[in-house]
Protein backbone atom coordinates (compact mmCIF):
# COMPACT_ATOMS: atom_id res chain seq x y z
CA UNK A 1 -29.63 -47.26 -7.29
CA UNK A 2 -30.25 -51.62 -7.64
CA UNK A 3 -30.01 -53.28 -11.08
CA UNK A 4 -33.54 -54.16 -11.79
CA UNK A 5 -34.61 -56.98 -13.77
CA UNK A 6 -37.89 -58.16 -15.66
CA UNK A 7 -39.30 -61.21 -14.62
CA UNK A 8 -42.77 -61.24 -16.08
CA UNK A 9 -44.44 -59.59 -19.02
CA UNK A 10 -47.83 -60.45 -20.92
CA UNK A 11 -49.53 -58.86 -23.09
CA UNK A 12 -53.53 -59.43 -24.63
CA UNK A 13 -54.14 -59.29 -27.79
CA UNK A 14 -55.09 -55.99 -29.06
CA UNK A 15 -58.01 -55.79 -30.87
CA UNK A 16 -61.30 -54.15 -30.28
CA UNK A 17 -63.68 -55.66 -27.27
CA UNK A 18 -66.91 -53.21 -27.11
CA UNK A 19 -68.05 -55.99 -24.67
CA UNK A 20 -65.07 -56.10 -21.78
CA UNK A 21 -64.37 -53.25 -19.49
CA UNK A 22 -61.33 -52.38 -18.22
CA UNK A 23 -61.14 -54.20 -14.97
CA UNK A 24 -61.84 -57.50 -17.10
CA UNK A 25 -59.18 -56.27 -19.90
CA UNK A 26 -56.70 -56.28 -16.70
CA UNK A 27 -57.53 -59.60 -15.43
CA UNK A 28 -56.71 -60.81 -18.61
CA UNK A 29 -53.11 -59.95 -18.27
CA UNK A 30 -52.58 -59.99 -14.66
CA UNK A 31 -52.99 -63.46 -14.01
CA UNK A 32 -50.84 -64.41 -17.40
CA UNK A 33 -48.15 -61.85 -16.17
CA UNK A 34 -47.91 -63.39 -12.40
CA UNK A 35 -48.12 -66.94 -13.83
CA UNK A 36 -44.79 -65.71 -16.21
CA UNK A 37 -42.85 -64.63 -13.25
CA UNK A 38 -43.70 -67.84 -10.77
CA UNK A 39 -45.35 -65.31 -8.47
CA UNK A 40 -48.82 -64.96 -6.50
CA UNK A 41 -50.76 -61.47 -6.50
CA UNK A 42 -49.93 -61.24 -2.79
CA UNK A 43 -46.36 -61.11 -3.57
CA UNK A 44 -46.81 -57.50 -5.61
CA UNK A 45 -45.63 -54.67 -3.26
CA UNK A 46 -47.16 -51.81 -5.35
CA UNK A 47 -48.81 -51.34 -8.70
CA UNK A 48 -48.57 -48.57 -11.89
CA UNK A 49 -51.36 -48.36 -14.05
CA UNK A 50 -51.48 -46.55 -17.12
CA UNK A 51 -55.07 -45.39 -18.51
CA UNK A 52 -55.56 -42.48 -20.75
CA UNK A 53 -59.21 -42.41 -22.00
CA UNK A 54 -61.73 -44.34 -19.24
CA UNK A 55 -62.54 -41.09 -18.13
CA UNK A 56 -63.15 -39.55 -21.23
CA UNK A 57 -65.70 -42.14 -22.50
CA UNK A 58 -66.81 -43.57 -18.90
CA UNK A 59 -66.63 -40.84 -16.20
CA UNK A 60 -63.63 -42.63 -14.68
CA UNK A 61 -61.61 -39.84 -14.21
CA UNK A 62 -60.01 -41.15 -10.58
CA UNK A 63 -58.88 -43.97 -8.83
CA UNK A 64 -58.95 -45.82 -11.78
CA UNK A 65 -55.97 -47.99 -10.60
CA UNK A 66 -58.16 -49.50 -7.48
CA UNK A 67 -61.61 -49.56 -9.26
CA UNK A 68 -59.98 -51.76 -11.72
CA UNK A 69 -58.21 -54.16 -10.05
CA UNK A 70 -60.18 -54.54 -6.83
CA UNK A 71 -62.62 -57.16 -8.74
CA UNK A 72 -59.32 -58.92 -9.50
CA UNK A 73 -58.66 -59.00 -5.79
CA UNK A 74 -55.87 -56.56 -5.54
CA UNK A 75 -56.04 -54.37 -3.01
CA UNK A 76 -54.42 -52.50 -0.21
CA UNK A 77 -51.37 -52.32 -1.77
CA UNK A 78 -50.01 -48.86 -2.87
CA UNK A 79 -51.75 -48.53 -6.81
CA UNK A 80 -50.26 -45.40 -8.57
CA UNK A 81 -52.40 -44.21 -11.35
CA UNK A 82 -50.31 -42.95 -14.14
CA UNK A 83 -51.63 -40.87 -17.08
CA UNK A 84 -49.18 -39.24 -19.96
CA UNK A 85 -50.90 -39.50 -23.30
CA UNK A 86 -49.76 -42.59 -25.10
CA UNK A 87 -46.65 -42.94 -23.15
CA UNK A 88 -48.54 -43.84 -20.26
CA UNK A 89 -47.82 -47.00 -20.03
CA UNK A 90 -43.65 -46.99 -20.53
CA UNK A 91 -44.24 -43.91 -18.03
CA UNK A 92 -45.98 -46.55 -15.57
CA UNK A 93 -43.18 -48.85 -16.50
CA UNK A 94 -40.06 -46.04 -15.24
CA UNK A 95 -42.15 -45.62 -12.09
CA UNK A 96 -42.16 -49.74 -11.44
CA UNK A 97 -38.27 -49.52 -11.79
CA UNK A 98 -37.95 -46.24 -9.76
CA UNK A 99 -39.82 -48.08 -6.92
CA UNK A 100 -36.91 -50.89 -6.95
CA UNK A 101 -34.22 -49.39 -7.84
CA UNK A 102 -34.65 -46.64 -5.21
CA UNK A 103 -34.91 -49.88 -2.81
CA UNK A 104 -38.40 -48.87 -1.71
CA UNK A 105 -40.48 -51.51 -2.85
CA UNK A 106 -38.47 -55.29 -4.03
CA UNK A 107 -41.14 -56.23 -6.74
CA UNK A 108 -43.43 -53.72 -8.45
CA UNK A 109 -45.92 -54.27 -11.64
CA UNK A 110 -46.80 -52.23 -14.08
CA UNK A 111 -49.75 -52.35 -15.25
CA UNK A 112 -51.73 -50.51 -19.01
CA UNK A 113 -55.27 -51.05 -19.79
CA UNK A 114 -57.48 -48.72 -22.08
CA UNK A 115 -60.69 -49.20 -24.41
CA UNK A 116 -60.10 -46.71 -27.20
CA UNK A 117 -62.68 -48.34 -29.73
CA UNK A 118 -66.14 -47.15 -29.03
CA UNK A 119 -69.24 -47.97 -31.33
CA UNK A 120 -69.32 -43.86 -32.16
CA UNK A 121 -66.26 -43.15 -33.84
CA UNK A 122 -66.96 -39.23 -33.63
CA UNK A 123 -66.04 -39.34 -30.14
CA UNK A 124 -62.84 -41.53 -30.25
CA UNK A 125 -61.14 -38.97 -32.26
CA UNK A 126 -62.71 -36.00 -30.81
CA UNK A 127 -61.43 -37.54 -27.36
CA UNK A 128 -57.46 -37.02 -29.02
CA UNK A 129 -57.90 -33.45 -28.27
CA UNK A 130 -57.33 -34.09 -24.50
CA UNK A 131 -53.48 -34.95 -26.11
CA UNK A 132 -53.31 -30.90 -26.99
CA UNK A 133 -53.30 -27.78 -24.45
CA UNK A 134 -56.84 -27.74 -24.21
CA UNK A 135 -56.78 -24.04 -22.38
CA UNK A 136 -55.09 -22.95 -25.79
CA UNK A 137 -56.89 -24.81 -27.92
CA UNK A 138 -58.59 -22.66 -30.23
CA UNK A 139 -54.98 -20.61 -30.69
CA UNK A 140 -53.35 -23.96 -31.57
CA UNK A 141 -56.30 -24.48 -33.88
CA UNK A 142 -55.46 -21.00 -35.88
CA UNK A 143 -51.96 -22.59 -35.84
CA UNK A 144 -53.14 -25.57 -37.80
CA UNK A 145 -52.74 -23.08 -40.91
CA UNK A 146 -48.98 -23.44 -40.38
CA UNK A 147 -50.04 -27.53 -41.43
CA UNK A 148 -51.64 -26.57 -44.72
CA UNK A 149 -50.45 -27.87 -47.60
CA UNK A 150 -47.73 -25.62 -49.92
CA UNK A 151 -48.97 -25.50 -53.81
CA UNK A 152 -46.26 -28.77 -54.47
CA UNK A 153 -47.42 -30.70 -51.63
CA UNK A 154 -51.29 -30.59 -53.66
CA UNK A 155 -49.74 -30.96 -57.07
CA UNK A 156 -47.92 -34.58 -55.28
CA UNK A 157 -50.67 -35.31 -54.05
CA UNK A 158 -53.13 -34.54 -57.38
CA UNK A 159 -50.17 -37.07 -59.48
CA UNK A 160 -50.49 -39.69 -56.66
CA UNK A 161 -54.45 -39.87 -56.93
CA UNK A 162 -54.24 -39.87 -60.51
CA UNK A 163 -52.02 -43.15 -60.03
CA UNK A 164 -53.61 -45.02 -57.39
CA UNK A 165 -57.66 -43.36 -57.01
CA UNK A 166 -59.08 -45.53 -59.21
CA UNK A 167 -58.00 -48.73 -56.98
CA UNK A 168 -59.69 -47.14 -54.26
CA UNK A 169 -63.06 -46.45 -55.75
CA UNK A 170 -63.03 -50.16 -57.00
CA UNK A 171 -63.28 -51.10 -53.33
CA UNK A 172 -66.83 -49.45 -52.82
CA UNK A 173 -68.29 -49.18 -50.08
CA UNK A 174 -72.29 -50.08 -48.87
CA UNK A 175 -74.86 -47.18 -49.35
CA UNK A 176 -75.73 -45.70 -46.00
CA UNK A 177 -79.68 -46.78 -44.68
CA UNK A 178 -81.61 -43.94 -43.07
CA UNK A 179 -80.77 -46.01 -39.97
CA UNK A 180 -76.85 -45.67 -40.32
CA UNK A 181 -77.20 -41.71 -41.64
CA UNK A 182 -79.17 -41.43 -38.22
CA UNK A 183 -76.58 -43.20 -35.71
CA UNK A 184 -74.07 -40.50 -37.88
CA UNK A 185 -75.86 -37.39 -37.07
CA UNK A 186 -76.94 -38.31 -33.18
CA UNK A 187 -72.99 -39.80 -32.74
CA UNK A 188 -72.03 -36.52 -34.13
CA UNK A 189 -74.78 -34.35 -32.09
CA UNK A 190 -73.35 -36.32 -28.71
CA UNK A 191 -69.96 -35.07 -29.48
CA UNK A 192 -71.28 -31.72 -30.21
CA UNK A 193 -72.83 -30.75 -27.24
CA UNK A 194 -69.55 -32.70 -25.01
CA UNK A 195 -67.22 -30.23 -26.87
CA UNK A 196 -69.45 -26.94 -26.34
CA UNK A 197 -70.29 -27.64 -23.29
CA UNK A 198 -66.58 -28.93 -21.75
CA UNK A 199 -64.30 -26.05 -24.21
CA UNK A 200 -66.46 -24.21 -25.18
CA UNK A 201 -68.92 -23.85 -28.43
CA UNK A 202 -66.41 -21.23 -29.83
CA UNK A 203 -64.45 -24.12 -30.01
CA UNK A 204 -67.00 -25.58 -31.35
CA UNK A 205 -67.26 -23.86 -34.30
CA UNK A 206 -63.68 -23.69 -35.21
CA UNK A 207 -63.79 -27.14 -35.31
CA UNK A 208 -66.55 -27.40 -37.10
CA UNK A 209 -65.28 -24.91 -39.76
CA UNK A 210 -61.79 -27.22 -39.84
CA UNK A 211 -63.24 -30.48 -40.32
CA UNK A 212 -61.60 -33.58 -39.94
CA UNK A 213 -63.68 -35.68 -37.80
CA UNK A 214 -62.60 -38.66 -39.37
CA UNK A 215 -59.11 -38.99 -37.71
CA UNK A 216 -57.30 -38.16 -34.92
CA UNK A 217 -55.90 -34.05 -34.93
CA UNK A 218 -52.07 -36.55 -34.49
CA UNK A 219 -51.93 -37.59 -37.86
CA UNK A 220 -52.73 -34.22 -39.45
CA UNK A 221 -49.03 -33.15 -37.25
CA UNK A 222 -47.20 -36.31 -38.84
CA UNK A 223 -48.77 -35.53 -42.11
CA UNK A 224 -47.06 -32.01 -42.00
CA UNK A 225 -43.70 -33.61 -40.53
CA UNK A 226 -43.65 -36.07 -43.34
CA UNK A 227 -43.97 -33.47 -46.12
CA UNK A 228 -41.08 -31.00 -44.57
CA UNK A 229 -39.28 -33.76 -44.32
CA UNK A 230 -40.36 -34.76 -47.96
CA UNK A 231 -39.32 -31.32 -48.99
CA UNK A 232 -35.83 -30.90 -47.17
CA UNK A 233 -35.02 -34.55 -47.97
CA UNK A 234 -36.47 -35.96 -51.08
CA UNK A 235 -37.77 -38.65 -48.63
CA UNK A 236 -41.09 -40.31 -50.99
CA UNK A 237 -44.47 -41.60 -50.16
CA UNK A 238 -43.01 -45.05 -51.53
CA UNK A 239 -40.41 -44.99 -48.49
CA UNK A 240 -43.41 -44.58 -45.66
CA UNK A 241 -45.37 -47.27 -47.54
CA UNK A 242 -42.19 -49.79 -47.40
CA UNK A 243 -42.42 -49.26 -43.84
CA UNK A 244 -46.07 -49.75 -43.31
CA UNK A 245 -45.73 -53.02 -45.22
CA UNK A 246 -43.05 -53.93 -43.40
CA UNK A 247 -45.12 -53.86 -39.84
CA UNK A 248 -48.06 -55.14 -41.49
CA UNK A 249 -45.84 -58.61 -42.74
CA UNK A 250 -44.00 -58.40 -39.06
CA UNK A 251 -47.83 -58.33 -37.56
CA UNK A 252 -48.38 -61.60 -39.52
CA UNK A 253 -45.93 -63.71 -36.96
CA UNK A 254 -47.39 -61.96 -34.25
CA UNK A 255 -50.39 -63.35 -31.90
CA UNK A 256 -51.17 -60.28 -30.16
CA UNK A 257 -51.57 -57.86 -32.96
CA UNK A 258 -54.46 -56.47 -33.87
CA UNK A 259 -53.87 -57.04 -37.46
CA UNK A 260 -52.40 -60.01 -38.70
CA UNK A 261 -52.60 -59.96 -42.16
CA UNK A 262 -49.75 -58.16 -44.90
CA UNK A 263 -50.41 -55.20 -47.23
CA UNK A 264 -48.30 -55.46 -49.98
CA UNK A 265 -46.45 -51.93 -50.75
CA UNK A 266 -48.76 -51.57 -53.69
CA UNK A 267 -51.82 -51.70 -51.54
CA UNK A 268 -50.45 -49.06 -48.67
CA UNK A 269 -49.89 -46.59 -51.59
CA UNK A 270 -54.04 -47.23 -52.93
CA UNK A 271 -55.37 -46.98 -49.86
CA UNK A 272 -57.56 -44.45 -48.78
CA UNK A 273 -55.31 -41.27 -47.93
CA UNK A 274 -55.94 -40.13 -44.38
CA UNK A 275 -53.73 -36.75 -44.61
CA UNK A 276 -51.30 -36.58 -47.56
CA UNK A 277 -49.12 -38.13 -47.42
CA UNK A 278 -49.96 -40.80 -44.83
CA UNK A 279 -52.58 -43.35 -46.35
CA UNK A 280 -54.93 -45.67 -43.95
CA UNK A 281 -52.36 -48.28 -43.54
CA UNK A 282 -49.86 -46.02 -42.62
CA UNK A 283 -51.48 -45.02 -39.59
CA UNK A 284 -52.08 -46.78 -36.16
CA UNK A 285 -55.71 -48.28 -35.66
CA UNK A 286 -58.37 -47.53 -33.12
CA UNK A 287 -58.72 -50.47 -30.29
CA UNK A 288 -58.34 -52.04 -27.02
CA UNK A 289 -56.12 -53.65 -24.89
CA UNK A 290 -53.81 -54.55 -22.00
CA UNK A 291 -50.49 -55.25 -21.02
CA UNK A 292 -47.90 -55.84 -17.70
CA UNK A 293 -44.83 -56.44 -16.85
CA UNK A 294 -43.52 -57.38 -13.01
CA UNK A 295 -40.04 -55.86 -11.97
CA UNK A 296 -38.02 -56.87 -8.98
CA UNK A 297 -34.04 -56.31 -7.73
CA UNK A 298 -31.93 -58.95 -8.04
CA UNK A 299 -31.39 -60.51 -4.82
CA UNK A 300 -35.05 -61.58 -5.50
CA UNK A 301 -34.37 -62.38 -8.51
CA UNK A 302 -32.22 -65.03 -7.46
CA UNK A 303 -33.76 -66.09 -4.64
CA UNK A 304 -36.51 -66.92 -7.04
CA UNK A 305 -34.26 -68.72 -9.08
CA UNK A 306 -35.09 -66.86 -12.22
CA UNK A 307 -31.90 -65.31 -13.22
CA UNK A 308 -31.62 -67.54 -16.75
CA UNK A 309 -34.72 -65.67 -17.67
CA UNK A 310 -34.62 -62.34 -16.19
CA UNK A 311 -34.04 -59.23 -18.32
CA UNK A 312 -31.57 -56.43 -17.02
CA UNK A 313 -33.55 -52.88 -16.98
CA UNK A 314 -30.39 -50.89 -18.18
CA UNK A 315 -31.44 -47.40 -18.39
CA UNK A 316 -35.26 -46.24 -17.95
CA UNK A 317 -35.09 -42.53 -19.12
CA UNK A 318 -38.53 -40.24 -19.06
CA UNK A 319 -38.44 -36.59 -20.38
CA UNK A 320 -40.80 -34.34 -21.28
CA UNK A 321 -40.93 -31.96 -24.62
CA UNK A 322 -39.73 -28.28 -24.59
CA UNK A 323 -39.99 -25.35 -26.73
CA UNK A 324 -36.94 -25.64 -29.36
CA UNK A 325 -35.38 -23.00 -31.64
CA UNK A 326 -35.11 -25.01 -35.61
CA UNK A 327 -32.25 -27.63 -35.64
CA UNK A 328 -32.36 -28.05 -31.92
CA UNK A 329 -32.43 -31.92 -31.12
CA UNK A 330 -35.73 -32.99 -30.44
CA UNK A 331 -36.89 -35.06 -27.36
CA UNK A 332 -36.22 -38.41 -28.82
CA UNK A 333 -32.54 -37.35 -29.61
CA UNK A 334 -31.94 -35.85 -26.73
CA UNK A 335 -33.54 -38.00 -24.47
CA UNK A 336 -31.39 -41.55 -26.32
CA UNK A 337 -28.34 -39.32 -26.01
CA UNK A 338 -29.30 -39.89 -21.61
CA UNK A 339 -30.25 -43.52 -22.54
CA UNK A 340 -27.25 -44.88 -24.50
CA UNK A 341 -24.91 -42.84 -21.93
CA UNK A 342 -26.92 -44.63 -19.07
CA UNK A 343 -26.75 -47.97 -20.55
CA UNK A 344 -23.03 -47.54 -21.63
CA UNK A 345 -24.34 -48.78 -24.87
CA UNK A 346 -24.37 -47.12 -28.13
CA UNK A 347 -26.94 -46.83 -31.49
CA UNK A 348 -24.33 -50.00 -33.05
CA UNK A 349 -25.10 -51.97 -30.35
CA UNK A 350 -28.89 -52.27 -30.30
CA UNK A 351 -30.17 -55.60 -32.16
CA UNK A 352 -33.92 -54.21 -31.89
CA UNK A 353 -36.44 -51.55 -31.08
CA UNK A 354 -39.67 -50.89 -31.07
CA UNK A 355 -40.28 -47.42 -31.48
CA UNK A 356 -43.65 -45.08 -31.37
CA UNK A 357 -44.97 -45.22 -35.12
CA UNK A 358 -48.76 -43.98 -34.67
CA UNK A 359 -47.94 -43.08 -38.30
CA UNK A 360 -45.42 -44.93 -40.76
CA UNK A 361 -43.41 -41.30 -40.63
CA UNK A 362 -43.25 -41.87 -36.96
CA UNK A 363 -41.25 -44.61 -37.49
CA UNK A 364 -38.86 -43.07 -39.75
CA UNK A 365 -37.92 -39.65 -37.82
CA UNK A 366 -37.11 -42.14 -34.45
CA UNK A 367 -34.91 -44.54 -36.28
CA UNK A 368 -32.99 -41.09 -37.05
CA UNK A 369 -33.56 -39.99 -33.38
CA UNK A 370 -32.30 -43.29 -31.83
CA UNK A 371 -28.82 -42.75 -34.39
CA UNK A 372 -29.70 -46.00 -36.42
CA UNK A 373 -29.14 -43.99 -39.73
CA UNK A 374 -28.21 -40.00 -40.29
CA UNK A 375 -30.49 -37.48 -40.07
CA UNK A 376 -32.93 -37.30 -43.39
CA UNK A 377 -32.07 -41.31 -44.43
CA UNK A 378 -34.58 -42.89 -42.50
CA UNK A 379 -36.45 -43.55 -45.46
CA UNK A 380 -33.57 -44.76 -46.83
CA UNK A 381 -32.98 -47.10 -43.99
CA UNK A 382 -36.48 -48.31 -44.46
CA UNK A 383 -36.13 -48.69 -48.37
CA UNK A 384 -32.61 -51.01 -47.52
CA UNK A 385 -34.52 -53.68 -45.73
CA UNK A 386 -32.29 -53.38 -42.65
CA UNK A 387 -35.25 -52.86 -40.52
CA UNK A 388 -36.93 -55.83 -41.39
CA UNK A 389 -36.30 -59.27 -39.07
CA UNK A 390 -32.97 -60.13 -40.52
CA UNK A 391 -31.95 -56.94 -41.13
CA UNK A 392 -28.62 -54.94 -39.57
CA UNK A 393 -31.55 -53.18 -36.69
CA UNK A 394 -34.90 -54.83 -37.10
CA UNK A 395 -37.92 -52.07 -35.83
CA UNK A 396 -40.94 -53.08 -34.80
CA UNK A 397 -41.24 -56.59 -34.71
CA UNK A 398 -43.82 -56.67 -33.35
CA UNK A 399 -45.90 -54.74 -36.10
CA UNK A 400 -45.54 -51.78 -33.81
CA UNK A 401 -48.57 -49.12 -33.27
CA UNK A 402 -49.02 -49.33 -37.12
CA UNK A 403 -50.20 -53.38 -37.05
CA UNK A 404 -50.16 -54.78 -33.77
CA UNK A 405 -52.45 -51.85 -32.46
CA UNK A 406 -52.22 -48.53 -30.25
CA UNK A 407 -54.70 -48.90 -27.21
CA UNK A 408 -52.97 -45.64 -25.18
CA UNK A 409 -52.34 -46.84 -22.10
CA UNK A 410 -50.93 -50.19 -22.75
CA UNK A 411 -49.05 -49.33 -26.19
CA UNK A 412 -45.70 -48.47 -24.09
CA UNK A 413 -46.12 -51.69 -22.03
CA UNK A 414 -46.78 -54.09 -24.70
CA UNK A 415 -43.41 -52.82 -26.83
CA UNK A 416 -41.60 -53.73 -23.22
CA UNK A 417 -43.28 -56.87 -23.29
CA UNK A 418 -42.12 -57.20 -27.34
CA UNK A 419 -38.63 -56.86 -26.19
CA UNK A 420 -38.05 -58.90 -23.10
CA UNK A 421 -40.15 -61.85 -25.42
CA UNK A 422 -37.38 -61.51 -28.05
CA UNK A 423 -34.23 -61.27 -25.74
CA UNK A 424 -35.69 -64.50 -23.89
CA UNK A 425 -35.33 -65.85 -27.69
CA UNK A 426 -39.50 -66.39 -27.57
CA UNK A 427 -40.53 -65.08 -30.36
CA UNK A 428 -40.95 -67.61 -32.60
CA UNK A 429 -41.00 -66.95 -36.82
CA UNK A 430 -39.96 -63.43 -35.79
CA UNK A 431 -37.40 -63.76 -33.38
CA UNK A 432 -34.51 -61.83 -33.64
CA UNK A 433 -31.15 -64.24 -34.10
CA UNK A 434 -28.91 -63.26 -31.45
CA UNK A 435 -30.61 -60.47 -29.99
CA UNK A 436 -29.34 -59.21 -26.81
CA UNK A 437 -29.78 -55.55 -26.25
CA UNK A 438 -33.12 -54.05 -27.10
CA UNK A 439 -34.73 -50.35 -27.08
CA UNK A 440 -37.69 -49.40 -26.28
CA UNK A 441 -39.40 -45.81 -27.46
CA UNK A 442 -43.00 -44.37 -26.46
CA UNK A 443 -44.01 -40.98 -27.20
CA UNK A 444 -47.15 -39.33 -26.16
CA UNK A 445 -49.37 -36.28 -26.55
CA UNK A 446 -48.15 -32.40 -28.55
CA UNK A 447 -46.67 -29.49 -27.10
CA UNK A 448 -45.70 -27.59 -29.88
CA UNK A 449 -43.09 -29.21 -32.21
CA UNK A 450 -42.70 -32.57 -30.40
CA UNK A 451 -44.41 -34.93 -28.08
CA UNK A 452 -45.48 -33.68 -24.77
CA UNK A 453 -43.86 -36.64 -22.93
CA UNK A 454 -41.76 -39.64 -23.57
CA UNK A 455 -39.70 -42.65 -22.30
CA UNK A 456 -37.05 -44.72 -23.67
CA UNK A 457 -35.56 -48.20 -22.16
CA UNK A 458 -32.65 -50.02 -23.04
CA UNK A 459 -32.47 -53.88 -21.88
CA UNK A 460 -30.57 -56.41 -21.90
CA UNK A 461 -30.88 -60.52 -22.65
CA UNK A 462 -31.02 -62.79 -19.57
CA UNK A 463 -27.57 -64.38 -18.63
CA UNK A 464 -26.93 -67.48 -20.27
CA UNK A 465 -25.40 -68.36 -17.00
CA UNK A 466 -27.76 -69.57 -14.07
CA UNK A 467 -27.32 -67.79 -10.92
């Protein structure tokens, strides 16, 4: 196999943009991406795109690859449309570096677009089912039980609304017009009718009778995670909310993040609880976005004359989840253990990640996956302040899913291009002194106790040298 390098990433900011569609979200970071590696869209030999929900909300079930960059004038070339929850779009990134390192192709592009935010929210997190087995749906439903809450989990939560409700009510909210109650019950009728008549109105029901329409079926998983883990640990709400903070300030120095604003620890704690124990700014927001990065071997790198600013692919690992007996590694652990061993790097020698943290817990259970603390002290690790920029192993400096947003598709993609902008030294007020090696996790979709699929990289800081 070739030693494949970066030479291009871009990212969009993510945000929300009801008015673009996806072929005009990819234009936006095409263009920036070729521009970023000196190169011309003739040059690309084959493209990966990563989409997870166009078909859901806009029929666009195929060839979503070709419809969306043909109005860009991309064509002809081999475009691979890749689709694996929301690791998608690191899963279109292995298959760029699979097409060079395998010698097939000399420079590839991969490529992540989605529009998650939709004007009814009803049918953005219904659409999260499609992450599930949808054939064994209403089983997996029953199973939800196994996610109640235990008679101290309630009695946690009951002390922590006695602490912090009353900040939340103060916040209000507008009284809904007959107009606004009417867009709610026809959002919620469209939905309705897409579940009964797709899975099934036996489905239906059991949703129905479950509620919890308000957030994706993801977070209700994490929430159940984070209170074992509460439980076998002593880990504390206070530890996820010194994470969540910690994105939200990180998101501050960012450009491309959706939010850009912090939320003191204080706040994450009052805000509106979404599952207990995970509060609203604990969890990744609903929006759009778009990111690429262009890959290449490196005889082309160098005959390009880019090899000062190239970043060194050093181990692109996909895997997919399996059914585990308790205290079996999961799929992050097991799949880092392939990574590091790749890379010929260990945990101690990783200056940064950015890891999959859809909820604040998400972040803590990979930093123990990835070995950057012992099992049951990530919210330790988090409480230290060595995952903040200018910590020992700064996470998510870019505000990860949590701040800088989680569009599916692109989210894998625009922690790549996170990485290669802070081993080039370009990140600005949050750059990373000295960084050199950087990580890369994405996790996407449920199968049981872990995520369906996922894909870790490992890369490396451009040569100081010129080559």
């Amino acid at each position: 196999m070739r030693d494949v390098y970066i030479i291009g990433a871009d990212t969009i900011r993510f945000g929300k943009y009801l008015d673009k569609t996806i072929p005009e979200l990819s234009a936006q970071t095409v263009f920036p991406c070729l521009r970023d590696a000196g190169l011309e869209k003739n040059d690309i030999q084959a493209i990966y795109f990563a989409n997870s929900a166009w078909g859901e909300y806009r029929r666009q079930v195929c060839i979503r690859g070709q419809v969306a960059l043909r109005p860009i004038g991309i064509d002809a070339i081999p475009i691979f449309n890749m689709e694996n929850a929301c690791a998608g779009g690191s899963t279109a990134f292995h298959h760029a570096w699979l097409g060079v390192a395998s010698g097939l192709y000399d420079i590839t592009m991969a490529l992540g677009a989605e529009k998650i935010y939709d004007s009814n929210q009803k049918l953005v997190f219904s659409s999260f089912l499609t992450g599930l087995d949808v054939g064994n749906i209403l089983e997996m439903m029953r199973n939800f039980n196994q996610y109640g809450m235990t008679d101290a989990d309630r009695e946690a939560m009951k002390k922590h609304l006695e602490k912090y409700a009353a900040k939340e009510v103060r916040r209000g909210g507008k009284k809904k017009t007959v107009k606004s109650r009417w867009k709610d019950f026809r959002d919620g009728f469209a939905v309705a009718v897409r579940i009964g008549e797709t899975m099934g109105y036996d489905v239906l029901k059991e949703l129905r009778r479950m509620g919890g329409g308000d957030h994706s079926p993801f977070m209700d998983v994490y929430g159940h995670e984070a209170r074992r883990h509460m439980e076998k640990y002593g880990t504390t709400i206070e530890q996820l909310a010194h994470i969540a903070s910690k994105n939200h300030f990180h998101s501050t120095m960012n450009p491309n993040a959706q939010y850009q604003f912090p939320v003191p620890v204080d706040q994450v704690l009052a805000d509106r609880l979404v599952t207990w124990p995970l509060t609203r700014s604990m969890c990744a927001p609903v929006g759009d976005g778009a990111a690429s990065a262009i890959l290449c071997d490196e005889k082309t790198v160098k005959k390009l004359g880019l090899m000062s600013r190239a970043v060194k692919v050093l181990a692109s690992i996909p895997g997919s989840g399996r059914a585990r007996e308790a205290g079996e590694p999961d799929i992050g652990a097991r799949l880092v253990s392939l990574a590091y061993a790749r890379a010929g790097v260990g945990p101690d020698d990783i200056d940064l990640a950015e890891v999959h943290d859809a909820s604040a817990y998400g972040e803590l259970h990979q930093t123990e996956n990835m070995g950057f603390c012992r099992e049951g002290e990530g919210g330790i690790l988090a409480m230290s302040g060595e995952t903040r920029i200018g910590g020992r192993i700064p996470v998510n400096t870019s505000g990860g899913l949590e701040s800088r947003g989680h569009p599916i598709g692109a989210s894998g993609i625009g922690q790549i291009h996170e990485i290669v902008t802070q081993l080039r030294g370009n990140a600005g007020k949050r750059q990373v002194e000295g960084a050199r090696i950087g990580l890369a996790e994405n996790g996407g979709g449920a199968l049981g106790v872990e995520e369906a699929a996922m894909c870790i990289h490992i890369l490396e800081a451009p040569s100081k040298k010129k080559k």
